[in-house]
Protein backbone atom coordinates (compact mmCIF):
# COMPACT_ATOMS: atom_id res chain seq x y z
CA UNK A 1 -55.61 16.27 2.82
CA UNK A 2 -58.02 15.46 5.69
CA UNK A 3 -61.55 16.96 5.94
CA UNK A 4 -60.89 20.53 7.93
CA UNK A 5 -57.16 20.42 7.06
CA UNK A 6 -55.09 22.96 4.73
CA UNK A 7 -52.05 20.80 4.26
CA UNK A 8 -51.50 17.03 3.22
CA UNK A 9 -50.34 14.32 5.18
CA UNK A 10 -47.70 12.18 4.33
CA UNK A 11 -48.72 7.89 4.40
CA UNK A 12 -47.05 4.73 3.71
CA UNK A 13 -48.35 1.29 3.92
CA UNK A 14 -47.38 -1.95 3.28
CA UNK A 15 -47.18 -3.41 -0.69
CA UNK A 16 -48.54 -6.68 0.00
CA UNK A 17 -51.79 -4.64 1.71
CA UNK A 18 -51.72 -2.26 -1.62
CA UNK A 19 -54.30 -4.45 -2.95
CA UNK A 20 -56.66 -3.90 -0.27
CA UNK A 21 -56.84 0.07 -0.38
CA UNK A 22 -59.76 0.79 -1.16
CA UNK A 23 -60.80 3.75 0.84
CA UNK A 24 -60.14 6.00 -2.19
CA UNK A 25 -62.50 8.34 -1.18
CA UNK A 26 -60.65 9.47 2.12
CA UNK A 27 -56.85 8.63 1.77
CA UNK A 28 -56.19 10.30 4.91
CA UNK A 29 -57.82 8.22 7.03
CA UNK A 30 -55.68 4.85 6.37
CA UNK A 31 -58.54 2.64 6.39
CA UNK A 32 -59.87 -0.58 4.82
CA UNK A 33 -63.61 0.47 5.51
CA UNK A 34 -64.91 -3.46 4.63
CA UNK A 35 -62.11 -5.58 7.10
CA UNK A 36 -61.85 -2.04 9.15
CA UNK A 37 -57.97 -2.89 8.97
CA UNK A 38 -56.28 0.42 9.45
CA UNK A 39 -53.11 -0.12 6.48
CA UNK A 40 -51.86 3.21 6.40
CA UNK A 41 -49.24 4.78 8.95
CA UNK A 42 -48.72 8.93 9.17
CA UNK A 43 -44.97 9.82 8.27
CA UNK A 44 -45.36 13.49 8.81
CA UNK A 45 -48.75 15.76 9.46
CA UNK A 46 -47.71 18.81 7.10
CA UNK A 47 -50.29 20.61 10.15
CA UNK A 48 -48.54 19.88 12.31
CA UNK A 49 -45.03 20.92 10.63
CA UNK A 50 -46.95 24.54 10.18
CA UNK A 51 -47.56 24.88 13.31
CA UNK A 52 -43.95 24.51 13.92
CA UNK A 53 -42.62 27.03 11.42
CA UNK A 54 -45.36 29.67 11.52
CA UNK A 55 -48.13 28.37 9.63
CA UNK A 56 -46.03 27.86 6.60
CA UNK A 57 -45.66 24.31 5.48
CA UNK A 58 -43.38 23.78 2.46
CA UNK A 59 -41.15 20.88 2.30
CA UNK A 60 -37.58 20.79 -0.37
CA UNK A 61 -35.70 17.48 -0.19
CA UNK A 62 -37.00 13.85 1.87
CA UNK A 63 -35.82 11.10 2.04
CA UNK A 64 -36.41 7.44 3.87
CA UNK A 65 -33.31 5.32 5.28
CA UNK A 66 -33.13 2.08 3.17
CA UNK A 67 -33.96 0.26 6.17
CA UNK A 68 -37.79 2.17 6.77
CA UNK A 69 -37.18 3.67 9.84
CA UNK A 70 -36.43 7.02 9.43
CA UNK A 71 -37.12 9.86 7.02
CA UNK A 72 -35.03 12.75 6.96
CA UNK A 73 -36.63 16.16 5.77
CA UNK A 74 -36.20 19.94 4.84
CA UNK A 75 -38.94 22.68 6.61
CA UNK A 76 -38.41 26.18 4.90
CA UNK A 77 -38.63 28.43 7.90
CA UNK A 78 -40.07 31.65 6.48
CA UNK A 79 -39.04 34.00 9.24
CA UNK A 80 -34.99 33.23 8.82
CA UNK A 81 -34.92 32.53 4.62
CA UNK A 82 -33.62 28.49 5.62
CA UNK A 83 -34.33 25.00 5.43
CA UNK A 84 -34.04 23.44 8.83
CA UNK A 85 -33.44 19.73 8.69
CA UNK A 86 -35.37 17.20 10.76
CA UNK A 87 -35.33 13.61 11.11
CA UNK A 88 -38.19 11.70 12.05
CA UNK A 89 -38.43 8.16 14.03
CA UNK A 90 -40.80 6.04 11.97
CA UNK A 91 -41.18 3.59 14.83
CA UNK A 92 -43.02 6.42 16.97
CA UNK A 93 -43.20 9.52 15.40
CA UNK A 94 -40.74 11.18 17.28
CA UNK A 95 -38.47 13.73 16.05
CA UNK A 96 -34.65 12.84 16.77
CA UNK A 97 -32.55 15.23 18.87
CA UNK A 98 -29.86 14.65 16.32
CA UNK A 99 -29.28 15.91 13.38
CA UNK A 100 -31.18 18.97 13.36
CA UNK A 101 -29.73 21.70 11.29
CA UNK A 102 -30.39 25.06 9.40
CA UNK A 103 -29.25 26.03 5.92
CA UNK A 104 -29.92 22.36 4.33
CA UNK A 105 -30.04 21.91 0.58
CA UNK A 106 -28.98 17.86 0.31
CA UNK A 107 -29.67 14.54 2.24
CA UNK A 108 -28.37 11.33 1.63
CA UNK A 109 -28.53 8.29 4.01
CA UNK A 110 -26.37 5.19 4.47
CA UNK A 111 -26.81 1.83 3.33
CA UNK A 112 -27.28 0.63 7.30
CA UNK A 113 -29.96 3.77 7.63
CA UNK A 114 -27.64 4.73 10.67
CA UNK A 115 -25.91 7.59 9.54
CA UNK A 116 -26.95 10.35 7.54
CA UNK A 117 -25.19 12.92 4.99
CA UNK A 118 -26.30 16.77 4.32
CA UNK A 119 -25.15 19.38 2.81
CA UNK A 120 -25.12 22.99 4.11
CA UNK A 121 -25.16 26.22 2.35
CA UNK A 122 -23.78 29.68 3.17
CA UNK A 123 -25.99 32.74 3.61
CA UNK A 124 -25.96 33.69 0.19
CA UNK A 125 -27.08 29.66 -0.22
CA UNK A 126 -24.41 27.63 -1.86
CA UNK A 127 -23.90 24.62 -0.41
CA UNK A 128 -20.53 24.65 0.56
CA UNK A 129 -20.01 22.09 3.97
CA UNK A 130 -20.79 18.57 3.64
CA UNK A 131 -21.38 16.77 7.17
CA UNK A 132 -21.85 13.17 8.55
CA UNK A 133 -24.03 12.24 11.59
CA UNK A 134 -24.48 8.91 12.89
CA UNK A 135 -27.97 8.50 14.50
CA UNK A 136 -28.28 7.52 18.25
CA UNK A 137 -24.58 9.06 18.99
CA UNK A 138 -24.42 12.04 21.15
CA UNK A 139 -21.52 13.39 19.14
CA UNK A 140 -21.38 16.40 17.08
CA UNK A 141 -22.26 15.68 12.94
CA UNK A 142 -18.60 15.56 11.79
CA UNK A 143 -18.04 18.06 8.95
CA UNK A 144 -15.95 16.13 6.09
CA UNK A 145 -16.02 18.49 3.55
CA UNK A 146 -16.30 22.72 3.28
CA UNK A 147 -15.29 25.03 0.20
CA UNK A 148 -15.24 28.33 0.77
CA UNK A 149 -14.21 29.19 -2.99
CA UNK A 150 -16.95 31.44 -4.02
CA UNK A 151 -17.59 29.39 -7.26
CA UNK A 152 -17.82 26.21 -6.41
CA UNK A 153 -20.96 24.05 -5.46
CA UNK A 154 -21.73 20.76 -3.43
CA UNK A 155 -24.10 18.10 -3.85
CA UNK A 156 -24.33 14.37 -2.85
CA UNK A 157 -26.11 11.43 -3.82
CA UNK A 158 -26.46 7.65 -3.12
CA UNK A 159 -25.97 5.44 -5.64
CA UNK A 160 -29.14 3.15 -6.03
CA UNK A 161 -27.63 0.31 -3.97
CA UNK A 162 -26.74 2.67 -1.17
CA UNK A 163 -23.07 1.19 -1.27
CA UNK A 164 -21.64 4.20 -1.97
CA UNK A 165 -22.50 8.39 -1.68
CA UNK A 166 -21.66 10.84 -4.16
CA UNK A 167 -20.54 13.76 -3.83
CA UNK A 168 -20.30 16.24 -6.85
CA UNK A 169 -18.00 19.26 -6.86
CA UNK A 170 -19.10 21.66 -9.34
CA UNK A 171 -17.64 25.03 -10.46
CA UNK A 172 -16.83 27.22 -13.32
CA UNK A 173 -13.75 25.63 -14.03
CA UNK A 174 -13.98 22.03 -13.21
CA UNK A 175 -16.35 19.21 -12.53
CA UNK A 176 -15.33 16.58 -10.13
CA UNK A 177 -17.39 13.25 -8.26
CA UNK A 178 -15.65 11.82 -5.01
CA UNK A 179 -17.11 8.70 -3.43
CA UNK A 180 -17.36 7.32 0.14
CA UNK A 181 -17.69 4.16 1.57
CA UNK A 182 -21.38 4.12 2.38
CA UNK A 183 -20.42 1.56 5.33
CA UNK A 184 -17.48 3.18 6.49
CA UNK A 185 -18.38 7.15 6.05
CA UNK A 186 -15.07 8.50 7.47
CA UNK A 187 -13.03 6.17 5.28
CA UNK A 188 -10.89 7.77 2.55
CA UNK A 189 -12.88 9.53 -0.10
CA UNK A 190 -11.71 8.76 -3.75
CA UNK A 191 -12.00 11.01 -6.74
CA UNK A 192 -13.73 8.83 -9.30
CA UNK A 193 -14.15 11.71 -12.48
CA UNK A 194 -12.97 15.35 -13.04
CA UNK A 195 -13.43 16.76 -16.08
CA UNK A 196 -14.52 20.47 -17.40
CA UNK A 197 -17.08 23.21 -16.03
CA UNK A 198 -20.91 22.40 -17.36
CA UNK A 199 -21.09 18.91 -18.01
CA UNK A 200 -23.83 16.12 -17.02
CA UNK A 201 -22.16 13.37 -15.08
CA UNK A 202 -23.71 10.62 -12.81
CA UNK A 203 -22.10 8.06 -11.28
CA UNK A 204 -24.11 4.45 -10.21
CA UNK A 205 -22.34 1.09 -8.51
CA UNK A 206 -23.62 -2.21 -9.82
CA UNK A 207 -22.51 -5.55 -9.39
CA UNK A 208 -18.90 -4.57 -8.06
CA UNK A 209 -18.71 -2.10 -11.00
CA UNK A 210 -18.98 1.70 -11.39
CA UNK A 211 -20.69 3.17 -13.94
CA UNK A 212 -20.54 6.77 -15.28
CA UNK A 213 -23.20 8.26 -17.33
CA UNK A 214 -21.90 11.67 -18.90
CA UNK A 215 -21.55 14.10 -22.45
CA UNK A 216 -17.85 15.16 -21.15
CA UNK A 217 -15.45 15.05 -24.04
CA UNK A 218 -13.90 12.02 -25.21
CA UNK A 219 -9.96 12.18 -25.56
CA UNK A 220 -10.25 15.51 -25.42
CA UNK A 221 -12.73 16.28 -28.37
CA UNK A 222 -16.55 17.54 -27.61
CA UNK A 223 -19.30 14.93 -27.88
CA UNK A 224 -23.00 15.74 -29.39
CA UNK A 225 -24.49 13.12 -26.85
CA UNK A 226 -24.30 11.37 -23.50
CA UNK A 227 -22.39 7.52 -23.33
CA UNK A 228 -22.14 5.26 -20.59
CA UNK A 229 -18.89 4.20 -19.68
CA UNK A 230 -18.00 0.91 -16.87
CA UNK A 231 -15.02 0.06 -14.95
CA UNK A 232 -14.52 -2.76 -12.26
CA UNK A 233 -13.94 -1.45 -8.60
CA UNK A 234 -10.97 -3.07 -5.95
CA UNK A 235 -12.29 -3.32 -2.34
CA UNK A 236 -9.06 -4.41 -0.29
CA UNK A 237 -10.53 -5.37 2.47
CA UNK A 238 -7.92 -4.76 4.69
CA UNK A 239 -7.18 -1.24 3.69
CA UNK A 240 -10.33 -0.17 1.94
CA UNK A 241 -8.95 1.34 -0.67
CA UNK A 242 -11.12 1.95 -3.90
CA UNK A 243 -9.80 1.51 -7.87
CA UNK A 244 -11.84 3.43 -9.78
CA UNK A 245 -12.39 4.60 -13.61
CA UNK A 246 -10.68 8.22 -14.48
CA UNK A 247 -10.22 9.87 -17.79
CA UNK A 248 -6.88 9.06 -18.75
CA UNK A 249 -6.56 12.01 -20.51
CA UNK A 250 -7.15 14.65 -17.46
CA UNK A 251 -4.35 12.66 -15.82
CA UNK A 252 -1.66 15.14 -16.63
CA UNK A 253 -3.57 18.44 -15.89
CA UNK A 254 -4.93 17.48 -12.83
CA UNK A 255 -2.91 15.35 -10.51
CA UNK A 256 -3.13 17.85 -7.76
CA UNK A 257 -5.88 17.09 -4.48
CA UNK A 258 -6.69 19.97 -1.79
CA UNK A 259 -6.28 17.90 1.19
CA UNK A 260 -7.19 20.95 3.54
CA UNK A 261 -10.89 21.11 1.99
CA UNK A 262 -11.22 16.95 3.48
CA UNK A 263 -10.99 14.56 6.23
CA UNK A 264 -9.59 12.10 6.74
CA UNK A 265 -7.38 11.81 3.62
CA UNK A 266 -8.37 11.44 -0.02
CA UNK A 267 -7.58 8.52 -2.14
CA UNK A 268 -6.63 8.89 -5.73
CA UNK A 269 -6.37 6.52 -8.09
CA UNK A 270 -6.75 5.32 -12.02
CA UNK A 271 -7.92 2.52 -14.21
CA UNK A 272 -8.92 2.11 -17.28
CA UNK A 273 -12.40 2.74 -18.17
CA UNK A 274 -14.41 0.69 -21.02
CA UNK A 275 -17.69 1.90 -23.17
CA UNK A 276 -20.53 -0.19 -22.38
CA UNK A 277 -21.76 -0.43 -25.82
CA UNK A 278 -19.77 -0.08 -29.13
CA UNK A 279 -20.58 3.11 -30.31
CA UNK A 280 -23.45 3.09 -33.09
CA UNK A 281 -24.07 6.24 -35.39
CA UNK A 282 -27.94 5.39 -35.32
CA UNK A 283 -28.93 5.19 -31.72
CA UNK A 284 -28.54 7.85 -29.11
CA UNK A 285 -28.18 7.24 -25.34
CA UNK A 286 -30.91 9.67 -24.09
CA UNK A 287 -30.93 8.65 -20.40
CA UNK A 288 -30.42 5.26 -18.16
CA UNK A 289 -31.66 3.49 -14.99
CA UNK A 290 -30.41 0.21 -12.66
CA UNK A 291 -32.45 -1.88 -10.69
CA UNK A 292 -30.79 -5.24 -9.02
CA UNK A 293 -31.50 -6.97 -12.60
CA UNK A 294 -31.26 -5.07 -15.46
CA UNK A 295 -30.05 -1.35 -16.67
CA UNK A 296 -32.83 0.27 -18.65
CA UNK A 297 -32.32 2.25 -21.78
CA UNK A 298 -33.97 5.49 -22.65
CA UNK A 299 -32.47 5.29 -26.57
CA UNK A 300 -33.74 7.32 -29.58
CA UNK A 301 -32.78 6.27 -33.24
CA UNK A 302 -33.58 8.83 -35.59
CA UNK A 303 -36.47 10.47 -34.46
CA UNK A 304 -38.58 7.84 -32.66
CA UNK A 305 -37.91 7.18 -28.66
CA UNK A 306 -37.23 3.48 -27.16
CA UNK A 307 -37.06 1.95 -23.48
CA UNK A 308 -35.43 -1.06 -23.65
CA UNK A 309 -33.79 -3.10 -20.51
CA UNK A 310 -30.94 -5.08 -20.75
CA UNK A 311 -30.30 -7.90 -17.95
CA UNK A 312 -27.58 -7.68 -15.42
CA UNK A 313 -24.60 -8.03 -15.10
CA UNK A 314 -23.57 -7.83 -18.62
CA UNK A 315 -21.84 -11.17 -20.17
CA UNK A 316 -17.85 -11.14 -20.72
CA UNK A 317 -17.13 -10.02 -24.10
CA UNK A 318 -13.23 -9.94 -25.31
CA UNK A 319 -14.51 -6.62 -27.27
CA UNK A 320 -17.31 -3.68 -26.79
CA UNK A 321 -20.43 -5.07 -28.67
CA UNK A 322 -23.28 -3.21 -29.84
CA UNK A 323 -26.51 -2.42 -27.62
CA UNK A 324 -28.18 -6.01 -29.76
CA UNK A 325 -25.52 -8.28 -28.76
CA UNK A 326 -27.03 -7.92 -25.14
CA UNK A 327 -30.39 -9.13 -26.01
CA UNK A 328 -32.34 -6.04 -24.99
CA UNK A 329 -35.89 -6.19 -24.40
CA UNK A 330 -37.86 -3.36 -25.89
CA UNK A 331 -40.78 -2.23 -24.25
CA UNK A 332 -44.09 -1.89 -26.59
CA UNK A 333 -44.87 2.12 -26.24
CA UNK A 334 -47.41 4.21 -27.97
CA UNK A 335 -47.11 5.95 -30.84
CA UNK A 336 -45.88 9.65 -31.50
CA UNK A 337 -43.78 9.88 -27.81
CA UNK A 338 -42.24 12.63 -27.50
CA UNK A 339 -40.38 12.27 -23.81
CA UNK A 340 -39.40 9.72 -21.74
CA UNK A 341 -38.71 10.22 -18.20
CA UNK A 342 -37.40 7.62 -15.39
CA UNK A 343 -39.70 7.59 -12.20
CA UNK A 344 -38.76 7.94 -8.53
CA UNK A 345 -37.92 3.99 -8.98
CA UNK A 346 -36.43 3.85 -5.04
CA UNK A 347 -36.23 0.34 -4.50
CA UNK A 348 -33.38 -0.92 -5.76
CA UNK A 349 -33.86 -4.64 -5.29
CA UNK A 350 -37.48 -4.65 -7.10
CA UNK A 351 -38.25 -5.72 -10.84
CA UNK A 352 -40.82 -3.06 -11.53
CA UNK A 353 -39.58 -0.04 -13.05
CA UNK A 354 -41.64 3.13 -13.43
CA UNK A 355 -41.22 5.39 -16.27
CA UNK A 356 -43.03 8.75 -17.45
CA UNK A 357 -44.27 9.19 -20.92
CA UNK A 358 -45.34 12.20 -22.60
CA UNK A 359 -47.38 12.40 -25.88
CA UNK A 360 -49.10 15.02 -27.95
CA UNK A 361 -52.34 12.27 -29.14
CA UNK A 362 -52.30 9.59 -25.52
């Protein structure tokens, strides 16, 4: 927050000049004061955001295009109960003519950092219409996705190598995650998972394989924990169709797409999906992570918490093997944790993984 200022302003600066910072004192004003380098660049000025929506600055969702030059942003706009979406040019500061829209809950951007994805709610805010907008076009965002059943809710994701978005249809009686062709956004959408109402499910690419992260029931019998499960994906180039993992045993009970709620046409398809580690009565899958390298493990066994990584991609094995027979690494922690929480951990390609720890005596 500058001197004089009521609301924060949002930096960035270089990592090889993170080093350097030493103006720790004043933040806001981006300097080194001993070289007099200034190593800090202004995303947005929360001011001047206020000044736009009534002196009210409160931000919901942001997010920066993989390639650094644009963030996309929510503004709640106090006077019409909404969050108007911007999009900011990092190159000059300039907000973009297009997309600007009202009623946003989700972002997601493309791999190229060309086209973005958002989700819009209805006045009683349930995001309900998905839409695409390509950045620098003077068309319309194209909407490629609306619900208008009641109970049912929308909400996308990328996966952490941007190749693909997610999009996660969730009501009271069933659970399903489509993907899209992060490259090719008005491709065919596939259906990747359905399953029942109120379960956890995430889906993450790696290494030409999808993985899916979830406590859904297992040949049709309730689970007590969350397992990871992997399948191989298809690309045929010349049709871009997508092969992806499906619960065999939903097959029969829901075979049946609603082709009016998408465009262009959905894609459905099965394979068969494997467990990523043989199942093991004494450790417990509490949450997971990918970078470029290696999937991190948030395990417990009995009572005590773990982080372990395992390197990527996993070696050929005729059968599943336990979590050893990958030659984890297990991280030294202290004593008595009690939580374990992933960080923001954005960049994909990097080594450095950041993870939250909570304990009653650190």
């Amino acid at each position: 927050v500058e001197d004089g200022k009521q609301f924060p302003v949002l930096c960035r600066r270089l990592a090889s000049l993170n080093e350097e910072f030493i103006s720790h004192k004043s933040p806001s004003a981006g300097f080194d004061f001993t070289s007099g380098i200034k190593i800090e660049q202004k995303l947005i000025d929360y001011n001047q955001e206020a000044e736009r929506f009534g002196g009210y600055a409160y931000e919901e969702v942001s997010e920066v295009s993989p390639d650094h030059r644009y963030i996309a942003y929510t503004m709640y706009d106090k006077d019409n109960d909404f969050f108007k979406l911007s999009v900011r040019d990092l190159n000059n500061g300039s907000l973009c003519d297009k997309p600007q829209a009202d009623w946003v809950s989700n972002v997601a951007w493309s791999k190229n950092g060309r086209v973005l994805f958002y989700v819009v709610t209805d006045h009683y805010k349930r995001p309900c219409r998905l839409y695409c907008s390509i950045l620098g076009s003077n068309e319309d965002a194209v909407l490629l996705l609306e619900e208008s059943r009641e109970n049912v809710y929308l909400n996308i994701r990328h996966t952490k190598d941007y190749n693909f978005i997610t999009v996660y249809v969730l009501s009271t009686t069933a659970s399903k995650v489509y993907m899209i062709d992060s490259s090719n956004p008005l491709s065919e959408m596939t259906l990747v998972w359905e399953g029942v109402p109120f379960v956890h499910c995430v889906v993450e690419h790696h290494g030409g394989h999808l993985y899916l992260f979830t406590d859904a029931a297992r040949g049709g019998q309730p689970v007590d924990n969350h397992y990871l499960l992997c399948s191989p994906v298809d690309v045929a180039s010349d049709q871009r169709v997508w092969q992806a993992m499906y619960h065999i045993w939903w097959a029969c009970n829901y075979c049946r797409i609603n082709r009016a709620i998408w465009r262009p046409e959905v894609v459905f398809l099965r394979v068969k999906e494997e467990n990523v580690f043989a199942d093991d009565p004494d450790m417990i899958i509490e949450d997971v992570d990918f970078c470029n390298t290696h999937l991190v493990l948030i395990i417990r066994e009995s009572q005590k918490l773990r982080l372990c990584a395992v390197p990527l991609p996993f070696p050929s094995h005729k059968e599943t093997v336990r979590l050893a027979e990958h030659c984890p690494r297990f991280l030294s922690l202290p004593n008595h944790v009690c939580e374990i929480l992933p960080g923001s951990n954005y960049d994909f390609q990097s080594s450095t993984m950041r993870f939250a720890i909570s304990s009653p005596v650190v």
